[in-house]
N, C-alpha and C. Protein backbone atom coordinates (compact mmCIF):
# COMPACT_ATOMS: atom_id res chain seq x y z
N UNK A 1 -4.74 19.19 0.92
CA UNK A 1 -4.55 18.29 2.03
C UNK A 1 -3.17 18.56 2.63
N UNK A 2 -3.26 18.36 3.90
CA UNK A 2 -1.64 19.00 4.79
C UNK A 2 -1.55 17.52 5.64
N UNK A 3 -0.11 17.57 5.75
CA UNK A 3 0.27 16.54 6.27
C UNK A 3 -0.02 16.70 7.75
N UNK A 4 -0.40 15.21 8.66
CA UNK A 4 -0.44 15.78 9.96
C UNK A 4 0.98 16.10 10.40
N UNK A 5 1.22 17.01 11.11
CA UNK A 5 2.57 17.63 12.09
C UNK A 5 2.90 16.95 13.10
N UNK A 6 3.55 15.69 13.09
CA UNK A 6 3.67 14.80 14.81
C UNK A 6 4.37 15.61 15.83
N UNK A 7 4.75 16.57 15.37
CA UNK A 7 5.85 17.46 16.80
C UNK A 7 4.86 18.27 17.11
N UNK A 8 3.49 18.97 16.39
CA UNK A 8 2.45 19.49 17.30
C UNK A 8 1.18 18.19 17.79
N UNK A 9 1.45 16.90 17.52
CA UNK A 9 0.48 15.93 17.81
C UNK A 9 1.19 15.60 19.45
N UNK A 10 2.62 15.40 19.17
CA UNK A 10 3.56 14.84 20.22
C UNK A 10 3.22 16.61 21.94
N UNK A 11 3.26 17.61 21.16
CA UNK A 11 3.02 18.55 21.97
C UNK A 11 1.86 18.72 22.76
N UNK A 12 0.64 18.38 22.19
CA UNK A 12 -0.65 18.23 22.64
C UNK A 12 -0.87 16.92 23.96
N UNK A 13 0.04 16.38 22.94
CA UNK A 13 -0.16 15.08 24.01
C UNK A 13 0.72 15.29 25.48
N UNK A 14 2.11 16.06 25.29
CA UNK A 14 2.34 16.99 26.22
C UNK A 14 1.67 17.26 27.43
N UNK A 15 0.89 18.17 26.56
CA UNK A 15 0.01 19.30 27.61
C UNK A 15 -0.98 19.13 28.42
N UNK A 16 -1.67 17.73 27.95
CA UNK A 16 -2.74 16.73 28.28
C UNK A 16 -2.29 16.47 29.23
N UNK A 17 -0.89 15.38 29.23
CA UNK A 17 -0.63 14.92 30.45
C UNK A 17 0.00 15.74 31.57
N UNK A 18 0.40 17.21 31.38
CA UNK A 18 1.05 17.75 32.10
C UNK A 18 -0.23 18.12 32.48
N UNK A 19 -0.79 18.55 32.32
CA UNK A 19 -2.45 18.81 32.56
C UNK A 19 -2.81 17.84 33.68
N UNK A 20 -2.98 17.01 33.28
CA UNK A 20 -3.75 15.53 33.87
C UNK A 20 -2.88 15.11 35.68
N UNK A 21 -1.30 15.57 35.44
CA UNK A 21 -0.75 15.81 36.51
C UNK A 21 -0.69 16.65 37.61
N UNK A 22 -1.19 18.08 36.72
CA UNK A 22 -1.72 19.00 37.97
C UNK A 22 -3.07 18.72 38.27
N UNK A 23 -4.14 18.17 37.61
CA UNK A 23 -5.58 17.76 38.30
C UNK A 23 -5.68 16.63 38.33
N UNK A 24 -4.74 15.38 38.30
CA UNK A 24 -5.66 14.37 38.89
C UNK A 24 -6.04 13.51 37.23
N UNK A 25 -6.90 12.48 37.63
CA UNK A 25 -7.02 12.22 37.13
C UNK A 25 -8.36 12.40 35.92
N UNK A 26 -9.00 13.66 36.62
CA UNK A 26 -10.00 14.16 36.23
C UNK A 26 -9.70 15.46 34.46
N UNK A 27 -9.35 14.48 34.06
CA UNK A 27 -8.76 16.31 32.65
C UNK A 27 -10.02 15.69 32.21
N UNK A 28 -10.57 16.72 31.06
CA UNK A 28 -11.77 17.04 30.47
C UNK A 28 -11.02 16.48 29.15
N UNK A 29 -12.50 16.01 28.13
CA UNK A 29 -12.06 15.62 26.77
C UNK A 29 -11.04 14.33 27.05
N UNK A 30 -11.08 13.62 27.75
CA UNK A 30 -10.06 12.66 27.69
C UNK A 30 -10.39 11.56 26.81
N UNK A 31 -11.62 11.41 26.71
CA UNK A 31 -12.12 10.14 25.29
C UNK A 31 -11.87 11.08 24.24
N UNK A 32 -11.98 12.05 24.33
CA UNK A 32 -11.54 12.32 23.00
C UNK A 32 -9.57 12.27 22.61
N UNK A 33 -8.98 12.55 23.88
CA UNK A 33 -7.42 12.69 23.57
C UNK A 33 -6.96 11.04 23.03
N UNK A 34 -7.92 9.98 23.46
CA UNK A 34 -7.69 8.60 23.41
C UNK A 34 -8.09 8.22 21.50
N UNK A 35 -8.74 8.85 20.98
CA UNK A 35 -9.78 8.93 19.88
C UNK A 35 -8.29 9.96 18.80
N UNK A 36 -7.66 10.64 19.62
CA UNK A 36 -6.87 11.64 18.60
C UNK A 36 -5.73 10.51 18.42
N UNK A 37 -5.86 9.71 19.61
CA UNK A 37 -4.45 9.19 19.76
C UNK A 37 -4.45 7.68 18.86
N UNK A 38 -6.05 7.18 18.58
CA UNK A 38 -5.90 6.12 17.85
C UNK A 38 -5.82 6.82 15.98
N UNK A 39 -6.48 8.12 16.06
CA UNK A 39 -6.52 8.54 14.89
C UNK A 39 -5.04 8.80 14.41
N UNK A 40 -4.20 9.22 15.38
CA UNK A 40 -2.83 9.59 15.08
C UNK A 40 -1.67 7.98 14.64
N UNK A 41 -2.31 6.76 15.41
CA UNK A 41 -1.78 5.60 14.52
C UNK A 41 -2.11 5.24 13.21
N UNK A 42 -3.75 5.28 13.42
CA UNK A 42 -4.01 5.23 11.98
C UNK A 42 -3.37 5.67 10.86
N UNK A 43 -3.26 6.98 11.08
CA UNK A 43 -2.75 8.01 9.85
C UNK A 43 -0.95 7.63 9.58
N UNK A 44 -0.46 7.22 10.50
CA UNK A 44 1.01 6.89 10.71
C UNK A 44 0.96 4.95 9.57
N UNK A 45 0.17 4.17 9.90
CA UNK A 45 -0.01 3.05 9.35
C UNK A 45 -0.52 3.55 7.71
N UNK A 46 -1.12 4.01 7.51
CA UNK A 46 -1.93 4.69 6.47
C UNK A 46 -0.59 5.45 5.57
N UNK A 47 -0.16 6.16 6.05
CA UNK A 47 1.66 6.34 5.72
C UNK A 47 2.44 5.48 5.22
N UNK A 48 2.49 4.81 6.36
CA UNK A 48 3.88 3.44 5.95
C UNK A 48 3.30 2.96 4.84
N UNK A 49 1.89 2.48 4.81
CA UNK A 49 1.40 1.90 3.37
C UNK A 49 2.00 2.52 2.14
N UNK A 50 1.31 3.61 1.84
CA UNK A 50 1.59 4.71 1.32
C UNK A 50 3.11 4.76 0.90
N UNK A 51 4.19 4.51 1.58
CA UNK A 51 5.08 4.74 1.23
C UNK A 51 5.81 3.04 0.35
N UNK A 52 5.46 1.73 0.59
CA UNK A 52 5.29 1.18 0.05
C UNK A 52 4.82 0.84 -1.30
N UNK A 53 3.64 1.66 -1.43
CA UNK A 53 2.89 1.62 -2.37
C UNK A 53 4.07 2.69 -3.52
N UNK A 54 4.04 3.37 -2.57
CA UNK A 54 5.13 4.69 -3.73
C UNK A 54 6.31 3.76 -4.37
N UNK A 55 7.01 2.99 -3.07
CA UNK A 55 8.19 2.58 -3.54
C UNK A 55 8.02 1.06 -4.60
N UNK A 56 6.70 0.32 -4.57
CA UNK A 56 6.69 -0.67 -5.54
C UNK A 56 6.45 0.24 -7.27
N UNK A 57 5.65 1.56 -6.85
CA UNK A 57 5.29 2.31 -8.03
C UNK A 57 6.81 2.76 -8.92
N UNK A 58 7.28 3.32 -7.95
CA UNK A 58 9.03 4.18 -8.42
C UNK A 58 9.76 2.61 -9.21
N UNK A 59 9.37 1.25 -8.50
CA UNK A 59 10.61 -0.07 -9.15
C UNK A 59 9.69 -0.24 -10.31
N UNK A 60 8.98 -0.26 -10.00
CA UNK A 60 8.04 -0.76 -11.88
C UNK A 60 7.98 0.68 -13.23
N UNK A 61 7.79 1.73 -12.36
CA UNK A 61 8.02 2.70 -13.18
C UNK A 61 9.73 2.48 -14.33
N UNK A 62 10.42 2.53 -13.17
CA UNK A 62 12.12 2.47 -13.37
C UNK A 62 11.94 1.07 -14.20
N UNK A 63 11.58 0.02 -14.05
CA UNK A 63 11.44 -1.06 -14.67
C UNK A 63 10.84 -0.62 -16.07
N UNK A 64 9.95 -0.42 -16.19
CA UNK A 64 9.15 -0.34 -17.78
C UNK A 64 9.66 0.83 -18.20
N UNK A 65 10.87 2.21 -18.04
CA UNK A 65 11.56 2.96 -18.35
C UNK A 65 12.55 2.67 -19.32
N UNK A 66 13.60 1.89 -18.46
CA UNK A 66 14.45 1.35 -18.90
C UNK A 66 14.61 -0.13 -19.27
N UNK A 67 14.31 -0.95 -19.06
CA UNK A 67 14.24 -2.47 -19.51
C UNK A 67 12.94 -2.55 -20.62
N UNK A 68 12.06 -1.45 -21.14
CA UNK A 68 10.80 -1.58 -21.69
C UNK A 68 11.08 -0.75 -23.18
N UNK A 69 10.80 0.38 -22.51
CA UNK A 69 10.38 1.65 -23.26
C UNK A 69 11.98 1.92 -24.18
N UNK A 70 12.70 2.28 -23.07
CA UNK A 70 14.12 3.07 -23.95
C UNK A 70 14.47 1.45 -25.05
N UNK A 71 14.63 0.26 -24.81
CA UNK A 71 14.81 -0.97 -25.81
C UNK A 71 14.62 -0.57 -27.18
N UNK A 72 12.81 -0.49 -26.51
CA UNK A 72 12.08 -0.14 -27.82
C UNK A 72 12.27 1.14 -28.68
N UNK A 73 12.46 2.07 -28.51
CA UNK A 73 12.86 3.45 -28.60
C UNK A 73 13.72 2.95 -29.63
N UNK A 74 15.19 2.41 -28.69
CA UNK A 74 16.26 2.63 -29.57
C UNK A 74 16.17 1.89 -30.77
N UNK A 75 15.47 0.55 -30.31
CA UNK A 75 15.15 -0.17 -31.97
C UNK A 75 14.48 0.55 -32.94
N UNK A 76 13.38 1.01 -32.64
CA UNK A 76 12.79 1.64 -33.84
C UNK A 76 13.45 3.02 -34.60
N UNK A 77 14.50 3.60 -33.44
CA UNK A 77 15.47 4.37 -33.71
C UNK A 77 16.09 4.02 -34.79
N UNK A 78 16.46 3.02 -34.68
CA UNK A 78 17.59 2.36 -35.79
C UNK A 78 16.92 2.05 -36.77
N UNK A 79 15.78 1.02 -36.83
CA UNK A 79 14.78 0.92 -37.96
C UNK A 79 14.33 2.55 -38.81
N UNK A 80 14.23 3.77 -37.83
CA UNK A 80 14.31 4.85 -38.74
C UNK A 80 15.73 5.26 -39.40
N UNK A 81 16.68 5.12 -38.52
CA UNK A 81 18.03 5.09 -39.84
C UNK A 81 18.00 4.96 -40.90
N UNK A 82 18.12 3.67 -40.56
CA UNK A 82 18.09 2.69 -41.67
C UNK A 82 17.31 2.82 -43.31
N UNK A 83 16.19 2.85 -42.69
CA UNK A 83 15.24 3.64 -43.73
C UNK A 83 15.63 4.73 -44.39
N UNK A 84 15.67 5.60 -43.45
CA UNK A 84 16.66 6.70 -43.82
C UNK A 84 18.32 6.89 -44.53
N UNK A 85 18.69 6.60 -44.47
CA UNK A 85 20.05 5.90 -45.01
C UNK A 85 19.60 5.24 -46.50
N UNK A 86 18.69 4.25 -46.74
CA UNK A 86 18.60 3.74 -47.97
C UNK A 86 17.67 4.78 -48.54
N UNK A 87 16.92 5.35 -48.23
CA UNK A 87 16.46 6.99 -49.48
C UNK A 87 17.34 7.56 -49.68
N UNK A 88 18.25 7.76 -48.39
CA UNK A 88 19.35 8.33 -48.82
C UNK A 88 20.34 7.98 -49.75
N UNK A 89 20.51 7.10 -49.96
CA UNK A 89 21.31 6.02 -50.57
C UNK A 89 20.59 6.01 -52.43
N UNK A 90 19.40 6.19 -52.74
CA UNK A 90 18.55 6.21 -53.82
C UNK A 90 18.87 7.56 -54.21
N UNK A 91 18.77 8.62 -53.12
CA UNK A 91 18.54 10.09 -53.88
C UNK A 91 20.05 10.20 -54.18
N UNK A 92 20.92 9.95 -53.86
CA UNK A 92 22.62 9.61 -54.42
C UNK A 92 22.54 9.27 -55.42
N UNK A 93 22.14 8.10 -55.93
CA UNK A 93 22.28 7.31 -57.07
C UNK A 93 21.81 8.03 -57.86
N UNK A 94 20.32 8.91 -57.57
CA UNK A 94 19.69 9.33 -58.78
C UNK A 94 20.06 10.69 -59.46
N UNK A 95 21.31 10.99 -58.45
CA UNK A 95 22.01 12.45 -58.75
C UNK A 95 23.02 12.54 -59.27
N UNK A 96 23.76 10.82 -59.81
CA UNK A 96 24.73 10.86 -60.16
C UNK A 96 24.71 11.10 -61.38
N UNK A 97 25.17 11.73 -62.52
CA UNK A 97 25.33 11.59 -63.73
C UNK A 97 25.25 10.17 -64.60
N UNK A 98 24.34 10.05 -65.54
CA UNK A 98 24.58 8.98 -66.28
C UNK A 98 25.96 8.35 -67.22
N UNK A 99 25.58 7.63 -66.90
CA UNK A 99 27.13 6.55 -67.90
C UNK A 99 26.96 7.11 -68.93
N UNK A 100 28.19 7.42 -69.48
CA UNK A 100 28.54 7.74 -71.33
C UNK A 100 28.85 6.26 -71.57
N UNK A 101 28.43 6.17 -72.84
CA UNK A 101 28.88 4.83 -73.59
C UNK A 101 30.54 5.71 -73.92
N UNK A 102 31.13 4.85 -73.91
CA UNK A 102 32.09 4.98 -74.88
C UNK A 102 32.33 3.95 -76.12
């Protein structure tokens, strides 16, 4: 899919009317230039949506990124430390040499 080009939509529309000025009011295809020209709002409204839609997507994305996901991350981060640290903490102990009585 290609984006429409408004500087060749804006050109057409140009040529139409420069057209329409050397004959009158008689140019050919003119329901249709009226038909390009409602299709060319459409697609422009259809856009702006579109770009809305992107920009509520990008704040909730960024939202459940950072206020969500990384939170959680780092907690369970630490909960693996931790864990880690006390095996660690066992396989120490169990390497130390035993007590002599004296």
């Amino acid at each position: 899919m290609v984006a429409i080009n408004q500087r060749e939509h804006h050109k057409l529309l140009a040529a139409f009317t420069e057209l329409e000025a050397y004959l009158g009011d008689s140019v050919p295809h003119g329901k249709q230039l009226g038909e390009l020209k409602l299709m060319f709002r459409s697609y422009q409204q259809l856009l702006s949506r579109l770009a809305g839609c992107i920009e509520d997507y990008e704040k909730l994305h960024h939202h459940l990124k950072v206020n969500v996901l990384a939170p959680q991350l780092r907690q369970e981060r630490k909960k693996f430390r931790q864990q880690l640290d006390k095996e660690d903490g066992k396989k120490v102990l169990g390497m130390l040499p035993a007590a002599r009585a004296v």
